[in-house]
PDB file of N, CA and C in Angstrom:
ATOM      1  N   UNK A   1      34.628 -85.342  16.865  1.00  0.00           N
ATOM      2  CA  UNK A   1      34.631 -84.722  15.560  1.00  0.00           C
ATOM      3  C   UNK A   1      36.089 -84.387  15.212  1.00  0.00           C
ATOM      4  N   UNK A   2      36.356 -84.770  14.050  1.00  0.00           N
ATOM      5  CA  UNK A   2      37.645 -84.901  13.826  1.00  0.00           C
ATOM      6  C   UNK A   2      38.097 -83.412  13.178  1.00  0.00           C
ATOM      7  N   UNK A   3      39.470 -82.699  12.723  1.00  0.00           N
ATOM      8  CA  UNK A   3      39.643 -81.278  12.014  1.00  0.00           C
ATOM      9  C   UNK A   3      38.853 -81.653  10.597  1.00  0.00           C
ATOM     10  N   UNK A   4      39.114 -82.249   9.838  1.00  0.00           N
ATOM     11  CA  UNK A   4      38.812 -82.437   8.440  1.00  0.00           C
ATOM     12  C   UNK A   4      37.694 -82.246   8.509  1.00  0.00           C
ATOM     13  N   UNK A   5      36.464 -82.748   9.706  1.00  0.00           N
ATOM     14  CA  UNK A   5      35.282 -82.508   9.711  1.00  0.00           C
ATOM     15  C   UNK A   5      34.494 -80.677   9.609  1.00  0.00           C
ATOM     16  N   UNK A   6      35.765 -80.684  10.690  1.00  0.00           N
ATOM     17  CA  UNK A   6      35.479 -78.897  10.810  1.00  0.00           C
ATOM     18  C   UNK A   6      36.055 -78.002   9.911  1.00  0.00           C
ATOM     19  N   UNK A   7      36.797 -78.383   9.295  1.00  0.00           N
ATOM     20  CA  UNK A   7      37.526 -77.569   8.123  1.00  0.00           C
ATOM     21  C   UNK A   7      36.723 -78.002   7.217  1.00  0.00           C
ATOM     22  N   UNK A   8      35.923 -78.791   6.877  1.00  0.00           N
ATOM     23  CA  UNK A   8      34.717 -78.835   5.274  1.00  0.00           C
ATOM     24  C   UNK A   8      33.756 -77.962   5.759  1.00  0.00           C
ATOM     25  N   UNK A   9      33.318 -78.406   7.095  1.00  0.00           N
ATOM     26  CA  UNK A   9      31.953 -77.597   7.503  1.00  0.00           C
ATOM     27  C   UNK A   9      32.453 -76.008   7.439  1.00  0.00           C
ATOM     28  N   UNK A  10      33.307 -75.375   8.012  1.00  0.00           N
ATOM     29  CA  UNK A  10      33.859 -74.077   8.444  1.00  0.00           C
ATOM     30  C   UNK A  10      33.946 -73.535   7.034  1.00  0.00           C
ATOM     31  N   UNK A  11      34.727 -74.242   5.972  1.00  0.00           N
ATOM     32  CA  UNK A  11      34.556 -73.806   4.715  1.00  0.00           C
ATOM     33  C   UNK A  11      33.843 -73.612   3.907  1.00  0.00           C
ATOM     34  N   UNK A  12      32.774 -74.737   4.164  1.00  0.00           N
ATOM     35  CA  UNK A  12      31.658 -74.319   3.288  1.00  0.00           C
ATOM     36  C   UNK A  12      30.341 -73.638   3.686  1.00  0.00           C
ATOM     37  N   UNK A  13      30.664 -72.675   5.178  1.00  0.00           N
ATOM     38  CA  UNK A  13      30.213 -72.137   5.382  1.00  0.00           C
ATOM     39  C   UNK A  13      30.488 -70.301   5.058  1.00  0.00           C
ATOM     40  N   UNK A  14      31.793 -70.608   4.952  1.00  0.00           N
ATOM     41  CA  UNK A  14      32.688 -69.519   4.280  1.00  0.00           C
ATOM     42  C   UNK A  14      32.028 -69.473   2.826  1.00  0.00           C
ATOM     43  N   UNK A  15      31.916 -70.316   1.856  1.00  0.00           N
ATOM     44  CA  UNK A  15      32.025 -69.782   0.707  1.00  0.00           C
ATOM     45  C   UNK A  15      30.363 -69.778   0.434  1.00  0.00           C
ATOM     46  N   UNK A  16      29.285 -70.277   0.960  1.00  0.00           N
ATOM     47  CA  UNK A  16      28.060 -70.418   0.897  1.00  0.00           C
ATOM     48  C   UNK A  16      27.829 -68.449   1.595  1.00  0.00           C
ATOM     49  N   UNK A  17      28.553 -67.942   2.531  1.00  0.00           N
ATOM     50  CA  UNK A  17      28.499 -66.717   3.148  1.00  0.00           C
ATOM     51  C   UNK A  17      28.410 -65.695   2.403  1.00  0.00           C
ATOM     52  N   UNK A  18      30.047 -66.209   1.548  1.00  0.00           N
ATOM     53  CA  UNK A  18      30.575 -65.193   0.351  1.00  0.00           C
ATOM     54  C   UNK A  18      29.756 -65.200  -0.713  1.00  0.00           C
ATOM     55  N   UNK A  19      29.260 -66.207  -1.339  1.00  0.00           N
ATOM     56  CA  UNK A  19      28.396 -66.418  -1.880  1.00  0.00           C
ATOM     57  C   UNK A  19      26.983 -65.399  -2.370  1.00  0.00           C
ATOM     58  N   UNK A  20      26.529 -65.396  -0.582  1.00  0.00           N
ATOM     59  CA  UNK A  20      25.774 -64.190  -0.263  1.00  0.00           C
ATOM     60  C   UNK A  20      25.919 -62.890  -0.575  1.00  0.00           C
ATOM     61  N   UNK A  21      27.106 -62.949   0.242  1.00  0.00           N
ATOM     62  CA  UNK A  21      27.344 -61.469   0.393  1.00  0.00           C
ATOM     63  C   UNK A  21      27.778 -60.729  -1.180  1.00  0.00           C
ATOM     64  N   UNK A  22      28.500 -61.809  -2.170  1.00  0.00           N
ATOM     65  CA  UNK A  22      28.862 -60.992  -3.491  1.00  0.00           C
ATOM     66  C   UNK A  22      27.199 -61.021  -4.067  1.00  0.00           C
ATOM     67  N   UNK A  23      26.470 -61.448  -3.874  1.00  0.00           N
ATOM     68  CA  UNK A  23      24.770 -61.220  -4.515  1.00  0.00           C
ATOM     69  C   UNK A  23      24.658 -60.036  -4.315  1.00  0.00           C
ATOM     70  N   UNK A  24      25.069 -59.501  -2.443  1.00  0.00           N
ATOM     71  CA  UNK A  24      23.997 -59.020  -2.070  1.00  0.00           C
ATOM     72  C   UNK A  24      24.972 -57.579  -2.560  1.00  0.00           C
ATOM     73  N   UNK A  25      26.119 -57.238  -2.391  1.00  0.00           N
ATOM     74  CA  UNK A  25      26.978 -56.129  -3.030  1.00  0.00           C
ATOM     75  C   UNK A  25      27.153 -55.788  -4.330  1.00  0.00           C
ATOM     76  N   UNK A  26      27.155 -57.031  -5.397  1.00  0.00           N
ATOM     77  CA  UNK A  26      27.465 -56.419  -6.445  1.00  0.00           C
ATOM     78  C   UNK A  26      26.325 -57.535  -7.309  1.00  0.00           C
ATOM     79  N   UNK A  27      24.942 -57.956  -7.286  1.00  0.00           N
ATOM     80  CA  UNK A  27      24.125 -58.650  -7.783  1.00  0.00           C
ATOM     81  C   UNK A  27      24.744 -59.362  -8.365  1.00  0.00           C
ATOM     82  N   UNK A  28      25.577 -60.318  -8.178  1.00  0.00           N
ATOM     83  CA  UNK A  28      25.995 -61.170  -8.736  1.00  0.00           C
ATOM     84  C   UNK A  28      25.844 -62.844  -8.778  1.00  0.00           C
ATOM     85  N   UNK A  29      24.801 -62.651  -9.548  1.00  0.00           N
ATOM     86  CA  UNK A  29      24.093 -64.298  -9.678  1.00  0.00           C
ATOM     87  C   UNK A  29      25.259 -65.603  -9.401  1.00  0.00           C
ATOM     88  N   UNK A  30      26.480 -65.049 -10.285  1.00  0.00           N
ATOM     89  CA  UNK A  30      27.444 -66.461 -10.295  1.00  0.00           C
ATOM     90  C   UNK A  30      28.239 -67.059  -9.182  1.00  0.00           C
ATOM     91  N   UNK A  31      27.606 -65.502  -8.376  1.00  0.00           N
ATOM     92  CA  UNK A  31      28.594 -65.919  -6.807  1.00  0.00           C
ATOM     93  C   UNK A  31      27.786 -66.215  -6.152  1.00  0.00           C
ATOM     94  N   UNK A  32      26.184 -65.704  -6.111  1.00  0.00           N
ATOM     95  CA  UNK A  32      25.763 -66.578  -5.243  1.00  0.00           C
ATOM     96  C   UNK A  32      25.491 -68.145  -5.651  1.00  0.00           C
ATOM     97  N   UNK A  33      25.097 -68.765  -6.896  1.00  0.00           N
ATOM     98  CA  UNK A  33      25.063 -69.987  -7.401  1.00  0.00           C
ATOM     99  C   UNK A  33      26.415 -70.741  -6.985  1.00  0.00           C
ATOM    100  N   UNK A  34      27.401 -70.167  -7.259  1.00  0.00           N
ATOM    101  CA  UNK A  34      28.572 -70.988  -7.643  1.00  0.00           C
ATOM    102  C   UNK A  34      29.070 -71.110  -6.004  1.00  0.00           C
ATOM    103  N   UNK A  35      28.735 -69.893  -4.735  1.00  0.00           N
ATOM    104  CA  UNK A  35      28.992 -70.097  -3.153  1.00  0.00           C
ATOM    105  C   UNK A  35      28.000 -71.009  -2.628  1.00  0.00           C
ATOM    106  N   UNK A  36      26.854 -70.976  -3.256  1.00  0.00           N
ATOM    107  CA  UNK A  36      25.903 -71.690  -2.271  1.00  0.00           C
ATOM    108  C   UNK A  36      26.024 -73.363  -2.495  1.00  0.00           C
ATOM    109  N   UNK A  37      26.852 -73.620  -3.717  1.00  0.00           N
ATOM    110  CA  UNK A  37      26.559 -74.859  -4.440  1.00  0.00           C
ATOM    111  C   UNK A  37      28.030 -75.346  -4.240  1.00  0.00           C
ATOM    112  N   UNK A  38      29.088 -74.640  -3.909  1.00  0.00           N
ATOM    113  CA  UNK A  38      30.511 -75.414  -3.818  1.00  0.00           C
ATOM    114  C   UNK A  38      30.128 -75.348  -1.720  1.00  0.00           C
ATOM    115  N   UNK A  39      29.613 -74.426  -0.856  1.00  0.00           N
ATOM    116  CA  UNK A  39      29.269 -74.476   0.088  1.00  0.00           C
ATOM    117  C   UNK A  39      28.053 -75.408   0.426  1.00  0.00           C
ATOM    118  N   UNK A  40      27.296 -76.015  -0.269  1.00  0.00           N
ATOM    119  CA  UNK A  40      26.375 -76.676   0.010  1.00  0.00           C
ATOM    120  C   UNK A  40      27.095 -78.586   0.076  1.00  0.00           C
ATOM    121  N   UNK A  41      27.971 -78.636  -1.262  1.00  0.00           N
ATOM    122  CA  UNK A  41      28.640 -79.945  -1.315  1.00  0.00           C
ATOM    123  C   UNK A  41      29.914 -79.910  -0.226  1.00  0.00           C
ATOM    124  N   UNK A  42      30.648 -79.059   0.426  1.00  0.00           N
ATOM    125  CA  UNK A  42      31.447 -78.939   1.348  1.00  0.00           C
ATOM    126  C   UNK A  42      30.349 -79.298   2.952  1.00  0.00           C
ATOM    127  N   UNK A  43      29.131 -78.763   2.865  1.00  0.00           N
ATOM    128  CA  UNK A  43      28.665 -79.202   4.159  1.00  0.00           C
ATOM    129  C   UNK A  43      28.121 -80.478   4.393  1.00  0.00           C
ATOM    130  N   UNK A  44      27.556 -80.931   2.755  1.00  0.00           N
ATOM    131  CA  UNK A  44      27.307 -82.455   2.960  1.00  0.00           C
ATOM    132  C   UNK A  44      28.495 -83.467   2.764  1.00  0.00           C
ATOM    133  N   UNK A  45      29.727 -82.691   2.405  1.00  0.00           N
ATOM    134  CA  UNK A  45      31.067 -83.715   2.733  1.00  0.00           C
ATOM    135  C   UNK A  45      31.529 -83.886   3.549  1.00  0.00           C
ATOM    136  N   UNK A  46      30.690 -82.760   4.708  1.00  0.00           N
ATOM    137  CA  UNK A  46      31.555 -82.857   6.452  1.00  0.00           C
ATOM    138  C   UNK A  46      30.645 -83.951   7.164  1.00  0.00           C
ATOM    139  N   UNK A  47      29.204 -83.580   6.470  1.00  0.00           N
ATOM    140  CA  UNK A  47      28.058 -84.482   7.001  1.00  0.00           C
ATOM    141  C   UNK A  47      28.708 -86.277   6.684  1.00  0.00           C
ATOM    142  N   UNK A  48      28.669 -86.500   5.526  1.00  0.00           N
ATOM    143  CA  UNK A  48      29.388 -87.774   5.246  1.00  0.00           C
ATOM    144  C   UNK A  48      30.410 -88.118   6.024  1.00  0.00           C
ATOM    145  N   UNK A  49      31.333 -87.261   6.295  1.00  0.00           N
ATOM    146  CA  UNK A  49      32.395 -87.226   7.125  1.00  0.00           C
ATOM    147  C   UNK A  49      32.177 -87.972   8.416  1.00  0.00           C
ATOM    148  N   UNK A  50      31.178 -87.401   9.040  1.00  0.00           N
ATOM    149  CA  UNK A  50      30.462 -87.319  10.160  1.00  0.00           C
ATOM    150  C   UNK A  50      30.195 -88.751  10.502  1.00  0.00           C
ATOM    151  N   UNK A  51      29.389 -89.443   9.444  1.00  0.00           N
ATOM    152  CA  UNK A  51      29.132 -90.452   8.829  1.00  0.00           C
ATOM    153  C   UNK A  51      30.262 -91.804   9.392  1.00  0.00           C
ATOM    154  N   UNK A  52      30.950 -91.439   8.925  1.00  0.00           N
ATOM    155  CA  UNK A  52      32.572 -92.396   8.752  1.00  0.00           C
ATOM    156  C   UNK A  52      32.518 -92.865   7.269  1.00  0.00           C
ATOM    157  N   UNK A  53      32.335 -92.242   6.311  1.00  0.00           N
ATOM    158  CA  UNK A  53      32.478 -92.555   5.113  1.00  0.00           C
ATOM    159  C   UNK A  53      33.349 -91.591   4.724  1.00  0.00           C
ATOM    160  N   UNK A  54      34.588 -92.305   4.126  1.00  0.00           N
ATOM    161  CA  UNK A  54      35.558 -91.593   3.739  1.00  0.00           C
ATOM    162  C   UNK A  54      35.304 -90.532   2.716  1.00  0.00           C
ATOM    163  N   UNK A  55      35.019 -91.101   1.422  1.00  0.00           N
ATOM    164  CA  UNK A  55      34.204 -90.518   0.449  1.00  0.00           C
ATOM    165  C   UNK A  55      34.035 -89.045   0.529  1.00  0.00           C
ATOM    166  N   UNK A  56      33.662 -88.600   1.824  1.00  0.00           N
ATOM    167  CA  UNK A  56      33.427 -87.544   2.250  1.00  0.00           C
ATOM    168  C   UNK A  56      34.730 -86.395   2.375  1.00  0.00           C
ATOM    169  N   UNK A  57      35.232 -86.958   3.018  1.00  0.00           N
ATOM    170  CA  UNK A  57      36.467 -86.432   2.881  1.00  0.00           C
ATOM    171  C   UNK A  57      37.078 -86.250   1.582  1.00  0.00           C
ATOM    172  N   UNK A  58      37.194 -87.257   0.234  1.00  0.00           N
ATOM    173  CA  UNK A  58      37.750 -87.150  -0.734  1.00  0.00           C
ATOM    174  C   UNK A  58      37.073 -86.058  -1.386  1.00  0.00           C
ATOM    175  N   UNK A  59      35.373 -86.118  -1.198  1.00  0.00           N
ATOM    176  CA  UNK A  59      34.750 -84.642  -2.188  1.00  0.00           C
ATOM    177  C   UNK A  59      35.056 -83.304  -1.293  1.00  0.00           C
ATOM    178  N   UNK A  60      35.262 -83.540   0.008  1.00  0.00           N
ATOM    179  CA  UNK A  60      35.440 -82.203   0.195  1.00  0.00           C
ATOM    180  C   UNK A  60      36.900 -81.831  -0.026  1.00  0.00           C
ATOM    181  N   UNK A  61      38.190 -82.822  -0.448  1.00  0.00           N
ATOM    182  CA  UNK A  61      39.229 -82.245  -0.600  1.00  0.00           C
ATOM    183  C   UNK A  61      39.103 -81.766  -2.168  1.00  0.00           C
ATOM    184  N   UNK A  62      38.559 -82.910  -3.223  1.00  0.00           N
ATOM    185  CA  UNK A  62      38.468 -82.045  -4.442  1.00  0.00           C
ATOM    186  C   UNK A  62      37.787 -80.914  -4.593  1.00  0.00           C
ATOM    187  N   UNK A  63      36.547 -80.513  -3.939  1.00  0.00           N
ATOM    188  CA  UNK A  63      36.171 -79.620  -4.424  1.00  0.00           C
ATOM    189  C   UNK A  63      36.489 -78.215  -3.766  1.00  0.00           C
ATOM    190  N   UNK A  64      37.330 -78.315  -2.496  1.00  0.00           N
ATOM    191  CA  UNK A  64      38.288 -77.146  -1.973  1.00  0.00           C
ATOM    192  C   UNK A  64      39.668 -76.847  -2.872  1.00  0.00           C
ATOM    193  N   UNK A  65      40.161 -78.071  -3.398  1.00  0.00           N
ATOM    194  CA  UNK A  65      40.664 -77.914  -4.362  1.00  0.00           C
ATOM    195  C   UNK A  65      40.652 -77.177  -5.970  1.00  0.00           C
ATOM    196  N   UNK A  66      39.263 -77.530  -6.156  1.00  0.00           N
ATOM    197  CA  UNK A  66      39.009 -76.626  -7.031  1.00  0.00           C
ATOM    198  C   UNK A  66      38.850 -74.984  -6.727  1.00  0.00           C
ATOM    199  N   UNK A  67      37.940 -74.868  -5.849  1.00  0.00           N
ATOM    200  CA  UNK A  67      37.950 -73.869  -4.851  1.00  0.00           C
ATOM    201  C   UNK A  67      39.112 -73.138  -5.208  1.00  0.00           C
ATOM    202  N   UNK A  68      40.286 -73.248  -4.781  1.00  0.00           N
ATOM    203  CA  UNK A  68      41.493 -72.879  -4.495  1.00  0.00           C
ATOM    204  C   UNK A  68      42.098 -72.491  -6.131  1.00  0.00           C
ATOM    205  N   UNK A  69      42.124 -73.161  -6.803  1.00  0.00           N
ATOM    206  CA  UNK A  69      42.173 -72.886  -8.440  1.00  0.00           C
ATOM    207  C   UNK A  69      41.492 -71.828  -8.514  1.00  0.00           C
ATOM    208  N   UNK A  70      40.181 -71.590  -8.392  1.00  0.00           N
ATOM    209  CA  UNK A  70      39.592 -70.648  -8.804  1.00  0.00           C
ATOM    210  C   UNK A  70      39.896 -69.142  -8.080  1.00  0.00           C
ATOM    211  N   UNK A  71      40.226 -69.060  -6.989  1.00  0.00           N
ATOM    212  CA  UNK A  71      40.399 -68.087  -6.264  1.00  0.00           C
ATOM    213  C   UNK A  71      41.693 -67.456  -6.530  1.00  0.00           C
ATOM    214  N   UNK A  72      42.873 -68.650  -7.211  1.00  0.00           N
ATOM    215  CA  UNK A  72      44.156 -68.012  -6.713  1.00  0.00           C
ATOM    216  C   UNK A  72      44.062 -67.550  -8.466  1.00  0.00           C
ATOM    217  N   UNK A  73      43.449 -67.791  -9.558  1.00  0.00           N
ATOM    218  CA  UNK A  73      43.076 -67.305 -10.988  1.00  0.00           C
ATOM    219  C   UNK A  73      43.055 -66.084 -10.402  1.00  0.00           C
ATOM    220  N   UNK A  74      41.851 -65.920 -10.016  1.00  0.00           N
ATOM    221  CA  UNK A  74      41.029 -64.594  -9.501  1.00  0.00           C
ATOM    222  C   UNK A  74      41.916 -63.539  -8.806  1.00  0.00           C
ATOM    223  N   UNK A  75      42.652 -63.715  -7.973  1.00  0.00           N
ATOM    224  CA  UNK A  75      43.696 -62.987  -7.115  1.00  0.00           C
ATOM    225  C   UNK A  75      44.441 -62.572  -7.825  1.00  0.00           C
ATOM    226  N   UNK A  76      45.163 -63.621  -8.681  1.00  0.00           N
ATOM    227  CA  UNK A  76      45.847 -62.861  -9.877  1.00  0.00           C
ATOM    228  C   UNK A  76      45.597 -61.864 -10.992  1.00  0.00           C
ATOM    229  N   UNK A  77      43.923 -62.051 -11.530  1.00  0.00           N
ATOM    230  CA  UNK A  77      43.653 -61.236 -12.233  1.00  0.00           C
ATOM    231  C   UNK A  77      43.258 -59.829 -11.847  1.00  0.00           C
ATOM    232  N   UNK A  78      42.522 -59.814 -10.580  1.00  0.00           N
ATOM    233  CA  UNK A  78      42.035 -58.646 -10.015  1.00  0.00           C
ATOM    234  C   UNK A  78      43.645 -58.164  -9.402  1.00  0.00           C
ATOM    235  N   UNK A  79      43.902 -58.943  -8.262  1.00  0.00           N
ATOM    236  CA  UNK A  79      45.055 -58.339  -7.257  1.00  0.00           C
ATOM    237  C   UNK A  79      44.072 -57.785  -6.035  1.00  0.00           C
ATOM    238  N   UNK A  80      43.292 -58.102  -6.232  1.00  0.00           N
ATOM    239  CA  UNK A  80      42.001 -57.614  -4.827  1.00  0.00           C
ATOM    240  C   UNK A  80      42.102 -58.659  -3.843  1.00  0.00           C
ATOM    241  N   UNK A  81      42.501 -58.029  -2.542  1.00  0.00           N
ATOM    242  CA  UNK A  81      42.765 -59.500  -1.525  1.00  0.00           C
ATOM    243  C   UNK A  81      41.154 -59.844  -1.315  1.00  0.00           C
ATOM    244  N   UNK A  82      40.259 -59.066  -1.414  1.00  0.00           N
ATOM    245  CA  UNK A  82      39.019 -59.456  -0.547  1.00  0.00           C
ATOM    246  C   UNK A  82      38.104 -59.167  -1.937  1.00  0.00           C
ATOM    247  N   UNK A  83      37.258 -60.642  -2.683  1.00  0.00           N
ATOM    248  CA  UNK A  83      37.585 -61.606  -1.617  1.00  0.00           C
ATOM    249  C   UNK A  83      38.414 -63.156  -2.054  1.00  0.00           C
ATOM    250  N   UNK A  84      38.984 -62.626  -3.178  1.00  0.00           N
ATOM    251  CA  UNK A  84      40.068 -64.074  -3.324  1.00  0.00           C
ATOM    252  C   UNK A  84      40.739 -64.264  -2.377  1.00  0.00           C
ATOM    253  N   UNK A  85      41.640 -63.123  -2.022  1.00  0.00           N
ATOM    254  CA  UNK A  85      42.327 -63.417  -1.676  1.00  0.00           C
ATOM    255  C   UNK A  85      42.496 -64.472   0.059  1.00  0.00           C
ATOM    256  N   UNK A  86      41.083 -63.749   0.677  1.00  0.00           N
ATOM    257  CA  UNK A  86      40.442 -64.453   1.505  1.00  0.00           C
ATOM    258  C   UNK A  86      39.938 -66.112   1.075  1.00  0.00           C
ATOM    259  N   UNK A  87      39.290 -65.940   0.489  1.00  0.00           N
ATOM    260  CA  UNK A  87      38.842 -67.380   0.296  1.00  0.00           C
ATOM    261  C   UNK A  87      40.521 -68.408  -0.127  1.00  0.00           C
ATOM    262  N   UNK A  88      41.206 -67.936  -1.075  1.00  0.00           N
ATOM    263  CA  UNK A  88      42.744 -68.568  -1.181  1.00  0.00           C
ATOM    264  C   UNK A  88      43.437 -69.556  -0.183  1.00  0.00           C
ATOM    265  N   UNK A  89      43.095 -68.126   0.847  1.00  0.00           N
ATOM    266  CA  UNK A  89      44.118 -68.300   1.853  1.00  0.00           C
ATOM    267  C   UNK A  89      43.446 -69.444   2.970  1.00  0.00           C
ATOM    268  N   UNK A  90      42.104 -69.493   3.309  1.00  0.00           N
ATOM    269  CA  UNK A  90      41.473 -70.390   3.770  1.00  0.00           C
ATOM    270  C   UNK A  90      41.526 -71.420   3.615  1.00  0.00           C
ATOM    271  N   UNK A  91      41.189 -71.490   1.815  1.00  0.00           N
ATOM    272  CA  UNK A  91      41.093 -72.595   1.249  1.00  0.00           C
ATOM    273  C   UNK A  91      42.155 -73.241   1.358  1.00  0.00           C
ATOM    274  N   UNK A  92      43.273 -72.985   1.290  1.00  0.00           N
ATOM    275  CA  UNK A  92      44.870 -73.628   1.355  1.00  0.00           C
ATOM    276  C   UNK A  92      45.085 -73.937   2.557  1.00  0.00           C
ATOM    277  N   UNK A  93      44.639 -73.401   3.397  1.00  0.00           N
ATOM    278  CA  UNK A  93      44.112 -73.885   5.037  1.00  0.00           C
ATOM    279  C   UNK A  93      43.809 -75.047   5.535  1.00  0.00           C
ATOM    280  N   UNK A  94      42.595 -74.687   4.543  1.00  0.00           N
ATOM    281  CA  UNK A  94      41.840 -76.060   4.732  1.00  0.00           C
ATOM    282  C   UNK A  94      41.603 -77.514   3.882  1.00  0.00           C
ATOM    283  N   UNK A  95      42.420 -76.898   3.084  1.00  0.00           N
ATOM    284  CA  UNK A  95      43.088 -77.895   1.806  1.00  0.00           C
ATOM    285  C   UNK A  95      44.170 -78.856   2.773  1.00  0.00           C
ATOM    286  N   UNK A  96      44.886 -78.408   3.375  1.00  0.00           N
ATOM    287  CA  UNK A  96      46.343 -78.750   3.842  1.00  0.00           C
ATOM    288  C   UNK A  96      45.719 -79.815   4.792  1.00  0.00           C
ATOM    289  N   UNK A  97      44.750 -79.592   5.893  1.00  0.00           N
ATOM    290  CA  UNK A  97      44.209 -80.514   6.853  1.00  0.00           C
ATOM    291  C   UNK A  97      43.369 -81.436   6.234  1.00  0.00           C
ATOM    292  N   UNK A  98      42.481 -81.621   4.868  1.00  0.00           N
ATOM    293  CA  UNK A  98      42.155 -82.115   4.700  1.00  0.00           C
ATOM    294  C   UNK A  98      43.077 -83.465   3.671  1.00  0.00           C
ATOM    295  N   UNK A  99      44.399 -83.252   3.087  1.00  0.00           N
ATOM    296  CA  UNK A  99      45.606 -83.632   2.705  1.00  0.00           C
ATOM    297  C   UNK A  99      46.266 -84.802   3.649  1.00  0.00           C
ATOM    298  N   UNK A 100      46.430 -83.617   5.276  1.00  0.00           N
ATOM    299  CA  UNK A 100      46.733 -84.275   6.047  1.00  0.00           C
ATOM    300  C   UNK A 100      46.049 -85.880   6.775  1.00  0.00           C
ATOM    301  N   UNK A 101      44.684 -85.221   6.621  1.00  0.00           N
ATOM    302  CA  UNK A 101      43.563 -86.537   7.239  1.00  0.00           C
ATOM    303  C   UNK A 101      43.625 -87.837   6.333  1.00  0.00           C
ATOM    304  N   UNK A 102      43.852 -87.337   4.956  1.00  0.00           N
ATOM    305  CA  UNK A 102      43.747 -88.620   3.697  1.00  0.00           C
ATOM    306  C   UNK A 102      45.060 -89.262   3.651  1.00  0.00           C
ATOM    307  N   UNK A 103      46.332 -88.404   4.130  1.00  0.00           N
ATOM    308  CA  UNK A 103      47.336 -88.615   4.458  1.00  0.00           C
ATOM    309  C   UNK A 103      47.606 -89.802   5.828  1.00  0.00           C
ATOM    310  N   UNK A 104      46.899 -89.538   6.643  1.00  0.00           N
ATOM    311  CA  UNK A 104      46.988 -90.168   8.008  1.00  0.00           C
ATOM    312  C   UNK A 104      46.072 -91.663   8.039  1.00  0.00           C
ATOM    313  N   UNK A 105      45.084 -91.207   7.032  1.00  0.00           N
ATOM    314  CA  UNK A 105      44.142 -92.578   6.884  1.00  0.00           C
ATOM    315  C   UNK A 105      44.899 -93.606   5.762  1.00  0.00           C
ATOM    316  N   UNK A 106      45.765 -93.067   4.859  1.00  0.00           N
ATOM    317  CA  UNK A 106      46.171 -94.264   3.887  1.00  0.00           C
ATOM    318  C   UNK A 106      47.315 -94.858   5.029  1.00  0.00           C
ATOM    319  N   UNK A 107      47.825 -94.191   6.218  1.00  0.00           N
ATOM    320  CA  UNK A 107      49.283 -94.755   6.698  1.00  0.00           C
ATOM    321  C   UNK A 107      48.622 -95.920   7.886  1.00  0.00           C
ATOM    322  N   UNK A 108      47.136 -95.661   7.949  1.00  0.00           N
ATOM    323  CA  UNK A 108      46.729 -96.828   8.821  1.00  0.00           C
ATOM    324  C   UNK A 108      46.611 -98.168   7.822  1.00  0.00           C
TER     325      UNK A 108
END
């Protein structure tokens, strides 16, 4: 199992979590829809991954990508590290390895 694999899965277990947890603290429908559903396509992009279909890799870098847009908005507007600022910092994490893998596969 390669990092890129574990950095989609790890992430979209992160934001499918957060997801939860902003429901379950502040009833907030859009976090759990919008965690369970950017965490649900991150676990079937690790699954693809898994696979050997690249593909997989490309949706889980766009949509950590987006991910990452949205969080670092958010960080800015609130200034609350938790939980943009958490998810941000992950996401750029796991943005970077998944960069790296698409990076390493075009040089073959």
């Amino acid at each position: 199992m390669n990092l890129g694999i574990i950095a989609s899965l790890g992430y979209g277990i992160l934001a499918m979590v957060g997801g939860i947890t902003g429901y379950i603290f502040s009833t907030s429908k859009v976090s759990l829809f919008s965690g369970c559903i950017s965490g649900v396509l991150l676990v079937f992009a690790a699954y693809l991954q898994f696979q050997g279909i690249i593909w997989g890799l490309i949706i889980a870098a766009l949509v950590t990508a987006i991910l990452v847009v949205v969080f670092a908005l958010r960080l800015a507007k609130t200034g609350k590290f938790m939980p943009a600022g958490l998810m941000l910092f992950f996401g750029v994490l796991t943005l970077a390895v998944m960069v790296n893998q698409l990076m390493a596969l075009r040089i073959r």
